[in-house]
N, C-alpha and C. Protein backbone atom coordinates (compact mmCIF):
# COMPACT_ATOMS: atom_id res chain seq x y z
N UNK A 1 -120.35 -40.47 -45.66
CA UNK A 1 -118.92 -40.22 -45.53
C UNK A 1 -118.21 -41.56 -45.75
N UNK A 2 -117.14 -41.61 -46.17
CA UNK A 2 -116.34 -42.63 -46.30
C UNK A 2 -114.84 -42.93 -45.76
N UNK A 3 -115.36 -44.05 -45.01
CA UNK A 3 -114.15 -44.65 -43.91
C UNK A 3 -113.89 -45.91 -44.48
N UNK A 4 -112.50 -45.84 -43.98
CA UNK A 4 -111.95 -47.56 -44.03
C UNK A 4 -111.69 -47.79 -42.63
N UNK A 5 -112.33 -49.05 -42.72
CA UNK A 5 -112.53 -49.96 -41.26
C UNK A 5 -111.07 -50.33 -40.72
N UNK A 6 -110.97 -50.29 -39.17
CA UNK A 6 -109.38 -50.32 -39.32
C UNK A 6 -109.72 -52.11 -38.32
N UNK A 7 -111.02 -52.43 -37.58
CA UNK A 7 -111.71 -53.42 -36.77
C UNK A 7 -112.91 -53.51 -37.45
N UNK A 8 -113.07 -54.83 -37.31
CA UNK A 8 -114.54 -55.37 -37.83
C UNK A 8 -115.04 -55.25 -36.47
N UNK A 9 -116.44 -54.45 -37.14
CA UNK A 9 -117.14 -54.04 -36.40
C UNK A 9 -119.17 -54.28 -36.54
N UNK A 10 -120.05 -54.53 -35.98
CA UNK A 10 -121.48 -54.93 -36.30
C UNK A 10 -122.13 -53.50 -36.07
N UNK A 11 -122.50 -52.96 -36.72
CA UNK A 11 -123.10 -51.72 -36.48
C UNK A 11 -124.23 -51.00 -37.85
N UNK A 12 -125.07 -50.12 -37.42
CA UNK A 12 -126.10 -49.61 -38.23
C UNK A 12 -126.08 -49.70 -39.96
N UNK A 13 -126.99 -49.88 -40.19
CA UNK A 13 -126.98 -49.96 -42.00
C UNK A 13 -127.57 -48.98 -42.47
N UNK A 14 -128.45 -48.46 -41.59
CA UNK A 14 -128.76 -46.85 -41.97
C UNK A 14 -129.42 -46.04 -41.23
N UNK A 15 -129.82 -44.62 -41.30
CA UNK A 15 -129.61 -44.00 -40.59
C UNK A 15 -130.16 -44.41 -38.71
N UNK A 16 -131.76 -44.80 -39.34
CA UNK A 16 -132.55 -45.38 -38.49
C UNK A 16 -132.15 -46.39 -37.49
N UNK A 17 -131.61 -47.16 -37.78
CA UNK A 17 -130.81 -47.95 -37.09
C UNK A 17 -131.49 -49.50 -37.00
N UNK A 18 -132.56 -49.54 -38.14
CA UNK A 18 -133.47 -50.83 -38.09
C UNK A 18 -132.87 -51.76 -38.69
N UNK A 19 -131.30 -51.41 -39.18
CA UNK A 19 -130.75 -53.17 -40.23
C UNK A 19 -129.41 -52.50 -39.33
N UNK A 20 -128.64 -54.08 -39.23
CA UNK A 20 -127.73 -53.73 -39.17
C UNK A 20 -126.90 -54.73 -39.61
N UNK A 21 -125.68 -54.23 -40.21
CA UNK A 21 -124.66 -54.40 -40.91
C UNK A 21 -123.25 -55.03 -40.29
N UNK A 22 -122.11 -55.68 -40.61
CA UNK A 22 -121.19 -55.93 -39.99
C UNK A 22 -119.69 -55.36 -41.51
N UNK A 23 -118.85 -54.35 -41.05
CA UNK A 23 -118.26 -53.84 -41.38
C UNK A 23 -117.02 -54.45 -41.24
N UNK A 24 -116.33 -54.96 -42.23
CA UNK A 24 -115.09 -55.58 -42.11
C UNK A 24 -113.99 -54.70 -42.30
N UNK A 25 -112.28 -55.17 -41.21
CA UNK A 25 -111.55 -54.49 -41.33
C UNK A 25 -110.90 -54.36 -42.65
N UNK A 26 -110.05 -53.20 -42.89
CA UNK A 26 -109.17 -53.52 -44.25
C UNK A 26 -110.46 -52.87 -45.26
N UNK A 27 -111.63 -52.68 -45.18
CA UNK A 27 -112.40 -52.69 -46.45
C UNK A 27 -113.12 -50.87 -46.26
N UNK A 28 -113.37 -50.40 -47.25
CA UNK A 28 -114.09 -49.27 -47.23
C UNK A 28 -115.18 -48.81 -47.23
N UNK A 29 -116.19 -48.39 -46.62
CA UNK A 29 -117.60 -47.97 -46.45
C UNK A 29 -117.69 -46.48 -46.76
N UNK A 30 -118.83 -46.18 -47.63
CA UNK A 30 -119.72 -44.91 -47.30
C UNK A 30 -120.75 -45.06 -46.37
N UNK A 31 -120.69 -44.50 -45.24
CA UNK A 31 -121.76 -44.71 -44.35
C UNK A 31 -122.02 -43.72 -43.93
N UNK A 32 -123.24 -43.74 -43.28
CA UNK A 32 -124.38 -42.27 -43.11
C UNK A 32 -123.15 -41.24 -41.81
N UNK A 33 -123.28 -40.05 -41.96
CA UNK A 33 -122.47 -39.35 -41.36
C UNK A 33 -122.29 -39.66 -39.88
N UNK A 34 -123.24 -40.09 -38.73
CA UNK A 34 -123.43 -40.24 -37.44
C UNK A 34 -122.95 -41.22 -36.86
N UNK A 35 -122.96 -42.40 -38.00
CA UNK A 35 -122.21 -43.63 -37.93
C UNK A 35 -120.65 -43.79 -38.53
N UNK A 36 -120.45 -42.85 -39.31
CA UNK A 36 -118.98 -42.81 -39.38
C UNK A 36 -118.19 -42.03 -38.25
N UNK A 37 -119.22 -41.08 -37.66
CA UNK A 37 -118.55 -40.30 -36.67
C UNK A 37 -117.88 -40.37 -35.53
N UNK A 38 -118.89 -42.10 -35.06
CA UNK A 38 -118.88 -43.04 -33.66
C UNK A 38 -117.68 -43.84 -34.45
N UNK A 39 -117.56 -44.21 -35.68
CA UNK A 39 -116.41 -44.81 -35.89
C UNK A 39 -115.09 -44.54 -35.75
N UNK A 40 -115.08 -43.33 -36.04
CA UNK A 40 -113.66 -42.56 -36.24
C UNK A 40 -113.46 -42.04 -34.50
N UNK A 41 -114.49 -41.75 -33.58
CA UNK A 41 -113.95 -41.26 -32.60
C UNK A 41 -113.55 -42.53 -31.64
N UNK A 42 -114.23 -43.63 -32.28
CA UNK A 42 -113.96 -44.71 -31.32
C UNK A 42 -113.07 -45.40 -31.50
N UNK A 43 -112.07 -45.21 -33.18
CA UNK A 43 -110.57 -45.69 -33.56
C UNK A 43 -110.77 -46.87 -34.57
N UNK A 44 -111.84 -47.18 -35.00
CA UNK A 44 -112.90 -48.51 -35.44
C UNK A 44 -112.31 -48.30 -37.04
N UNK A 45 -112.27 -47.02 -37.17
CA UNK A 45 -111.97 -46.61 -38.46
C UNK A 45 -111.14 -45.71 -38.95
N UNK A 46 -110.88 -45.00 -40.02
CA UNK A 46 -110.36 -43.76 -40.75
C UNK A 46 -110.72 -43.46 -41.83
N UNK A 47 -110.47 -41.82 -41.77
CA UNK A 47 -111.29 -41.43 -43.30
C UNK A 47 -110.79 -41.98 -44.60
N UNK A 48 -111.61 -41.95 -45.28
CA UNK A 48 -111.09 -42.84 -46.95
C UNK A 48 -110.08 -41.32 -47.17
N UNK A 49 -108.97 -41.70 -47.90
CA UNK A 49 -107.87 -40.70 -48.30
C UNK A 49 -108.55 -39.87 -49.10
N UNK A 50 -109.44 -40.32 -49.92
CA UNK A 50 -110.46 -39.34 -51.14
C UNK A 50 -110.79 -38.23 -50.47
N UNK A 51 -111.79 -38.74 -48.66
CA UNK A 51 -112.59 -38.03 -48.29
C UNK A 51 -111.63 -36.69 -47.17
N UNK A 52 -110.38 -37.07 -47.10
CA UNK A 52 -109.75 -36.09 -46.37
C UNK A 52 -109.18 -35.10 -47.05
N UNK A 53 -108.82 -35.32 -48.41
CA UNK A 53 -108.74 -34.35 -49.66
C UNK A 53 -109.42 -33.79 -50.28
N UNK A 54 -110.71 -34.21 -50.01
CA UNK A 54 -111.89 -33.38 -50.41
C UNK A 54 -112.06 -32.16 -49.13
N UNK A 55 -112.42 -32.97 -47.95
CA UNK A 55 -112.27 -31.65 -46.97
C UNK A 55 -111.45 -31.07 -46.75
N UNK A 56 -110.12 -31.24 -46.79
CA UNK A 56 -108.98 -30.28 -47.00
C UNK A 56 -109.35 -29.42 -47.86
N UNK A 57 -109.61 -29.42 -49.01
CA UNK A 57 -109.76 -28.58 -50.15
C UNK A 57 -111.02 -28.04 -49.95
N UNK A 58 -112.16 -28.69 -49.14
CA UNK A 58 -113.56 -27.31 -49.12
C UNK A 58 -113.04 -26.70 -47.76
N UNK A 59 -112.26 -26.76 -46.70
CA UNK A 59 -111.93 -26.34 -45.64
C UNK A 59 -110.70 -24.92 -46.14
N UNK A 60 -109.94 -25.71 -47.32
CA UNK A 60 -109.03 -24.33 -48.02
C UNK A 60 -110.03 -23.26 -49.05
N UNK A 61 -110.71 -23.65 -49.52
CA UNK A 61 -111.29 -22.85 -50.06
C UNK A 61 -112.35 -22.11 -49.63
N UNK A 62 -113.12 -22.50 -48.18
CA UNK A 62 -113.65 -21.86 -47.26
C UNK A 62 -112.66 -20.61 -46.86
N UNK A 63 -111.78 -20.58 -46.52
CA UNK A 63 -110.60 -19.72 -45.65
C UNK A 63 -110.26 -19.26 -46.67
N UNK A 64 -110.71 -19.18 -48.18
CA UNK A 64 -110.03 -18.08 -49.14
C UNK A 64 -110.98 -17.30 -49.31
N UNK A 65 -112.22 -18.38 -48.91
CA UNK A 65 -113.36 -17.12 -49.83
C UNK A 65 -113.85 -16.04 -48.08
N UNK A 66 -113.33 -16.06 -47.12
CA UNK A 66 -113.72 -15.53 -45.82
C UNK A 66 -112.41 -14.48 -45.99
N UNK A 67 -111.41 -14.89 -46.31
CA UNK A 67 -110.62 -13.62 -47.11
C UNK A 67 -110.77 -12.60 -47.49
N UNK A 68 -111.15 -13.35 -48.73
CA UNK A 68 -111.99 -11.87 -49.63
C UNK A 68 -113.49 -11.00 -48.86
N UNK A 69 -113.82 -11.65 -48.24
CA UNK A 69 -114.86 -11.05 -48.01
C UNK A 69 -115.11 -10.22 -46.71
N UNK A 70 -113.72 -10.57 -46.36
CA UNK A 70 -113.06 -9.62 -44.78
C UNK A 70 -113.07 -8.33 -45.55
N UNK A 71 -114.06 -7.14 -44.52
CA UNK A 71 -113.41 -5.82 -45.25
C UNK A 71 -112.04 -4.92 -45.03
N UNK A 72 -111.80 -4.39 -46.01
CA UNK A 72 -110.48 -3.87 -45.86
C UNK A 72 -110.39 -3.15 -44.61
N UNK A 73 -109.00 -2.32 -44.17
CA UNK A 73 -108.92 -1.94 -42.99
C UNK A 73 -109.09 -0.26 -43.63
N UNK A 74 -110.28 0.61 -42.44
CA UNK A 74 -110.26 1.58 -43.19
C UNK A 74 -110.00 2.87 -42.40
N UNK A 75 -109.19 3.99 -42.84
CA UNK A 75 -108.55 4.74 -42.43
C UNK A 75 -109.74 5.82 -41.17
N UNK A 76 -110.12 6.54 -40.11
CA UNK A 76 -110.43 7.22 -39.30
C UNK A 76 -110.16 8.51 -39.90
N UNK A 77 -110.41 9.34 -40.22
CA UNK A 77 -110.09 10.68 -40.28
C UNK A 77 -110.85 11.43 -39.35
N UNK A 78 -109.95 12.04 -38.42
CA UNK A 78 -110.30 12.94 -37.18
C UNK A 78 -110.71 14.36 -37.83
N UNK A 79 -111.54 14.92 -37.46
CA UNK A 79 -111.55 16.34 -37.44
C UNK A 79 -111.28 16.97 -37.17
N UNK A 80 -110.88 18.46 -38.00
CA UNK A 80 -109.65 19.40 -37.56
C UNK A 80 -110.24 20.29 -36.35
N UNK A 81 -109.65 20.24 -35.18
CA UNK A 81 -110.02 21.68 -34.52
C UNK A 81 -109.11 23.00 -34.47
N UNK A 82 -110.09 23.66 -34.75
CA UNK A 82 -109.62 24.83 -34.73
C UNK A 82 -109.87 25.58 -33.91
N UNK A 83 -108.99 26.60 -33.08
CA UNK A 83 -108.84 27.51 -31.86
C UNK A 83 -109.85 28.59 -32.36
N UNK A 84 -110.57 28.89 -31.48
CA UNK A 84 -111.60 30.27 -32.11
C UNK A 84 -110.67 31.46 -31.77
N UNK A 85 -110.83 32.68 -32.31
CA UNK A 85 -110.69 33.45 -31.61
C UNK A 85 -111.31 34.26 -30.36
N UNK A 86 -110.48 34.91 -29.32
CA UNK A 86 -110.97 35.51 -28.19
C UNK A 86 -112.99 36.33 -28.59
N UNK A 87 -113.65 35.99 -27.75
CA UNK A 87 -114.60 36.92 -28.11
C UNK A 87 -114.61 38.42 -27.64
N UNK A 88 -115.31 38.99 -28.76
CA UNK A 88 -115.15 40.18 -28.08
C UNK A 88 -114.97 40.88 -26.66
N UNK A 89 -116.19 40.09 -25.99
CA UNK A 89 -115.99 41.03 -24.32
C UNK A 89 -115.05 40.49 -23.74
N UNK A 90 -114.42 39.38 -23.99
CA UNK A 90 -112.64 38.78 -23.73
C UNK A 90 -111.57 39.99 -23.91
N UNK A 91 -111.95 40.62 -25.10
CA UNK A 91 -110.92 41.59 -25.46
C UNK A 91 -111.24 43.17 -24.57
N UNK A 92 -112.40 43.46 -23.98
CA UNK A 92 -112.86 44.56 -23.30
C UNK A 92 -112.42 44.38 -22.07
N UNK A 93 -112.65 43.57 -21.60
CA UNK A 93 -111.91 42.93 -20.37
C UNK A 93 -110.55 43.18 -19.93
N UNK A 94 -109.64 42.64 -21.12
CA UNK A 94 -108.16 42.63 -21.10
C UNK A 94 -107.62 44.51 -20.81
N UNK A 95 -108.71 45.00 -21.92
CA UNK A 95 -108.27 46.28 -22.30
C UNK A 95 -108.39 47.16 -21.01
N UNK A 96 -109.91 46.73 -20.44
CA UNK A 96 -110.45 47.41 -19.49
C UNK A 96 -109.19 47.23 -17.80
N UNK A 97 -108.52 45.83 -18.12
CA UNK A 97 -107.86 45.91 -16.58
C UNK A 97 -106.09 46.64 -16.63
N UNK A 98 -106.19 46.34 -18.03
CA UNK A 98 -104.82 47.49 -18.71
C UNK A 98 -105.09 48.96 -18.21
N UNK A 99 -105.75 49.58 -18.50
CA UNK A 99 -106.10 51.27 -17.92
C UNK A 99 -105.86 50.93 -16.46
N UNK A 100 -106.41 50.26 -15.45
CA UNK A 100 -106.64 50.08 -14.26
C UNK A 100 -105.15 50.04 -13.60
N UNK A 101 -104.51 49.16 -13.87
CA UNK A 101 -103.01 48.90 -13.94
C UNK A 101 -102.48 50.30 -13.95
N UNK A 102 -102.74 51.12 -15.40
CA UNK A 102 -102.05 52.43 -15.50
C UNK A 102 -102.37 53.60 -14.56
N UNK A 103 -103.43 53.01 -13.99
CA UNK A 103 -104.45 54.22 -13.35
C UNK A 103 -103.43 54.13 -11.90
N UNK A 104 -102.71 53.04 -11.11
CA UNK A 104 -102.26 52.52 -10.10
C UNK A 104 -100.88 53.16 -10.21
């Protein structure tokens, strides 16, 4: 990744950490990701302008392509119910307490 040093600073030359390097302010480094990371959170540094326009642009084009690939919103269609009709011994019933009524 690439930072510009904002403090001279003595720190790792690579990943391992077996050389180490002294990073001057004002000047720009590509340095291994873990060591730019301690830089930038510790204020030591900032991203090279290249490298924040590059991730801007894979960070925008991440969020276009998660877009497209959201599925559409898709409609539920409920099923119709339909009322049955009375069953038959429903209707013997009705008929049967009608006479009864008349019989009274």
């Amino acid at each position: 990744m690439k930072v510009k040093m904002t403090q001279t600073i003595k720190g790792a030359a690579d990943p391992s950490g077996t050389r180490a390097k002294i990073y001057e302010a004002g000047k720009e480094y590509d340095v291994h990701e873990e060591l730019a990371q301690v830089f930038l959170r510790e204020g030591w540094a900032k991203k090279n302008k290249e490298q924040k326009a590059a991730e801007e642009t894979k960070d925008l084009k991440a969020s276009e392509e998660n877009k497209e690939e959201a599925p559409a919103e898709t409609k539920v269609e409920e099923p119709e119910v339909k009322e049955e009709p009375p069953k038959p011994e429903e209707k013997k019933e009705a008929t049967s307490n009608k006479k009864d009524e008349k019989k009274k």
